[in-house]
N, C-alpha and C. Protein backbone atom coordinates (compact mmCIF):
# COMPACT_ATOMS: atom_id res chain seq x y z
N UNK A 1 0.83 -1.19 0.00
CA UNK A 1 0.00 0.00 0.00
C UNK A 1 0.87 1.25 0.00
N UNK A 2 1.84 1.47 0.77
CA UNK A 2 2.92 2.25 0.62
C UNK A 2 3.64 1.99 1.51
N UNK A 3 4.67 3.35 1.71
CA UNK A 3 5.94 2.98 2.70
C UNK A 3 5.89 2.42 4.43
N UNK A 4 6.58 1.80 4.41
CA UNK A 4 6.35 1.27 5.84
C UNK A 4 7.24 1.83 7.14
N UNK A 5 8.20 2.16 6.59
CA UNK A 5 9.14 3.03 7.72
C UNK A 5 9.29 4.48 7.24
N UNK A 6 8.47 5.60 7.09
CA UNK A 6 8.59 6.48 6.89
C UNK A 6 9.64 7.47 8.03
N UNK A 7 9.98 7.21 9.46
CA UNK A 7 11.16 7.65 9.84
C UNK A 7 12.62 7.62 9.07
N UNK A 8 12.56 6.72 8.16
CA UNK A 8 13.50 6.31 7.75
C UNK A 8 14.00 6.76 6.42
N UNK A 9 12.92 7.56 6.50
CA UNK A 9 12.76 8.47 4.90
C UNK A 9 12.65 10.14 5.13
N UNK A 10 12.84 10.46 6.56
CA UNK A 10 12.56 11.52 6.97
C UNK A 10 13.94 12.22 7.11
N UNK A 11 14.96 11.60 7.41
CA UNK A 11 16.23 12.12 7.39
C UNK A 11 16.50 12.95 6.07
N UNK A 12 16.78 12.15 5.06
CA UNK A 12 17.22 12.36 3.82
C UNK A 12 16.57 13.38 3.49
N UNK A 13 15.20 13.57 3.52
CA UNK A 13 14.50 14.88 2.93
C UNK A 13 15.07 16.00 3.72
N UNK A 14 15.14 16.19 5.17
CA UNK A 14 15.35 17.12 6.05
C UNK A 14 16.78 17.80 5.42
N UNK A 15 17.51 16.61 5.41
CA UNK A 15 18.86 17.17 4.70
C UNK A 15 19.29 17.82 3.65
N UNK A 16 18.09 17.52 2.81
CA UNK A 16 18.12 18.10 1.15
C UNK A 16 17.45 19.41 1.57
N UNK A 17 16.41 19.28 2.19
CA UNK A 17 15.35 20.73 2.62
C UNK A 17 16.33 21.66 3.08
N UNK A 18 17.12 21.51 4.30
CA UNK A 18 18.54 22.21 4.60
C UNK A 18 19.56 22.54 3.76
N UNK A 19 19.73 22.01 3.07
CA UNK A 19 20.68 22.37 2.15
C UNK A 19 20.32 22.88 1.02
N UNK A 20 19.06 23.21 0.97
CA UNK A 20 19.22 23.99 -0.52
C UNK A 20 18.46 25.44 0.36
N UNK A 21 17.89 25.25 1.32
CA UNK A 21 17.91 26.61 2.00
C UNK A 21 19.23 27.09 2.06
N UNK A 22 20.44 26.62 2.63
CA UNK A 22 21.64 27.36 3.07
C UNK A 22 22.27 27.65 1.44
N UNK A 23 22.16 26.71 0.34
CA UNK A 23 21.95 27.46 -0.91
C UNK A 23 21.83 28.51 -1.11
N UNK A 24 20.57 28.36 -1.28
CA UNK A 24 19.36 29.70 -1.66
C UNK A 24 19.91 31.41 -0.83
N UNK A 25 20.17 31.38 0.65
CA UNK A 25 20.69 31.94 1.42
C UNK A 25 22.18 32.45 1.26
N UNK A 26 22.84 31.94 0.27
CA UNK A 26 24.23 32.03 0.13
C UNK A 26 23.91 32.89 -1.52
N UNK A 27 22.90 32.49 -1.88
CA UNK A 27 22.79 33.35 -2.96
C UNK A 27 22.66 34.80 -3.01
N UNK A 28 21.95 34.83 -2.06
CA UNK A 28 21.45 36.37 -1.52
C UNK A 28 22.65 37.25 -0.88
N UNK A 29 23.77 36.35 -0.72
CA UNK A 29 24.39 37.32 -0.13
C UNK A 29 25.98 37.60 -0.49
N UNK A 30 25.84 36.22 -1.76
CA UNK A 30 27.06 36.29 -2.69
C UNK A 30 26.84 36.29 -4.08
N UNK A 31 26.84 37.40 -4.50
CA UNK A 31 26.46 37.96 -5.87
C UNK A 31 27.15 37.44 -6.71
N UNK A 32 26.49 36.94 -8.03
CA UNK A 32 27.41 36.23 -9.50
C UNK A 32 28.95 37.13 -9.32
N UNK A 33 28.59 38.43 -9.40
CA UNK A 33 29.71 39.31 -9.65
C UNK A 33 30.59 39.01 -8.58
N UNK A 34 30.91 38.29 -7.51
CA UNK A 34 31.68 38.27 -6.99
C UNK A 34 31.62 38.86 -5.55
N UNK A 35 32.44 38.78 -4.60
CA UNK A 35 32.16 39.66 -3.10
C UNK A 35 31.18 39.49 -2.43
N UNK A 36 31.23 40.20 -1.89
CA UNK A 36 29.68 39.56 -0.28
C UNK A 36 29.05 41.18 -0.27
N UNK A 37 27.76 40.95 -0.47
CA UNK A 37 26.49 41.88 -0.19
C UNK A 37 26.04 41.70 0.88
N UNK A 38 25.43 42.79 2.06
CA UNK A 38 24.30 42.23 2.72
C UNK A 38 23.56 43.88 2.25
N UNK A 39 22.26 42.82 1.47
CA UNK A 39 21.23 43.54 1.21
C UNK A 39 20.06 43.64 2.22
N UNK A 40 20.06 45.02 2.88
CA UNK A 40 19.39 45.41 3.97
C UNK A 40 17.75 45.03 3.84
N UNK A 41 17.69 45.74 2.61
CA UNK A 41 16.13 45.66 1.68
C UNK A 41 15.85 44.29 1.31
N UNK A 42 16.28 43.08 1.81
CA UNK A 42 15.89 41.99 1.48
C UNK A 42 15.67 41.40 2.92
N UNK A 43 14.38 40.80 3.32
CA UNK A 43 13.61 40.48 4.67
C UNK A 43 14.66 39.42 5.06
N UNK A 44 14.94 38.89 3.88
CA UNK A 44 15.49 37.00 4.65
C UNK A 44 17.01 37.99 5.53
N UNK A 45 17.82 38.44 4.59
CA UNK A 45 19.34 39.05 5.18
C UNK A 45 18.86 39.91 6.36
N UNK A 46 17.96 40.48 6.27
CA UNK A 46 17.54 41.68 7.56
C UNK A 46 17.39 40.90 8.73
N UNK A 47 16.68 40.42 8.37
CA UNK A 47 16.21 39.38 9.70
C UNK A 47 17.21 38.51 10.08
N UNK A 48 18.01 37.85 9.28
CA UNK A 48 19.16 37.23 9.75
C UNK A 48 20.47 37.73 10.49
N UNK A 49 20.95 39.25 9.78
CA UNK A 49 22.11 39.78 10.12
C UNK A 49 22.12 40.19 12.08
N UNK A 50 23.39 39.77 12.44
CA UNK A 50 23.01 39.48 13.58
C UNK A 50 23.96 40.97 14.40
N UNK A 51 24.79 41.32 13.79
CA UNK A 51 25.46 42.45 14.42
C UNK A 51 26.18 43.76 13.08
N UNK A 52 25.45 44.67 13.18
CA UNK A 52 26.18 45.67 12.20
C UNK A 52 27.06 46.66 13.00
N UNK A 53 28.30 47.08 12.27
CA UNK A 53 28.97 48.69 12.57
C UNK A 53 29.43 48.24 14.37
N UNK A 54 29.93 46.69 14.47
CA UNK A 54 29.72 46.54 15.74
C UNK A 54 28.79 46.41 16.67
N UNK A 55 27.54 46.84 16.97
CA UNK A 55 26.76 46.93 17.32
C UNK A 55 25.69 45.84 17.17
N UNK A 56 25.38 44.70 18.31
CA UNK A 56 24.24 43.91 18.27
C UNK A 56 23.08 44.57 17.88
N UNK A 57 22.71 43.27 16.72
CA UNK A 57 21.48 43.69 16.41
C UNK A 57 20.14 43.14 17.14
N UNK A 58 20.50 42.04 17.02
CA UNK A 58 19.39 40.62 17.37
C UNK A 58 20.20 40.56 19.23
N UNK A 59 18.69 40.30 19.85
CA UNK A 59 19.08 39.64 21.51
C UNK A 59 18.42 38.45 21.98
């Protein structure tokens, strides 16, 4: 009828799901052209960046 150990099938996806987020995330903040951006105006980097100019951002 279908799968019978679906724990066992849950790893592998989690891992792929993770990794193409930290992908996707690496895209945003390393431009084709080369060098590292953090684009303020983009929600995912805003919300992520954790300390600017020295100064904590996130507590």
């Amino acid at each position: 009828m279908g799968e019978t150990n679906l724990p066992a099938l849950v790893a592998a996806d989690a891992s792929s799901l993770y990794a193409r987020n930290v992908l996707d995330f690496l895209k945003l903040v390393l431009p084709k052209e080369g060098g590292f951006k953090i684009d303020l105006e983009d929600d995912i980097v805003a919300a992520c960046l954790m300390s600017r100019d020295g100064q904590v951002t996130r507590k």
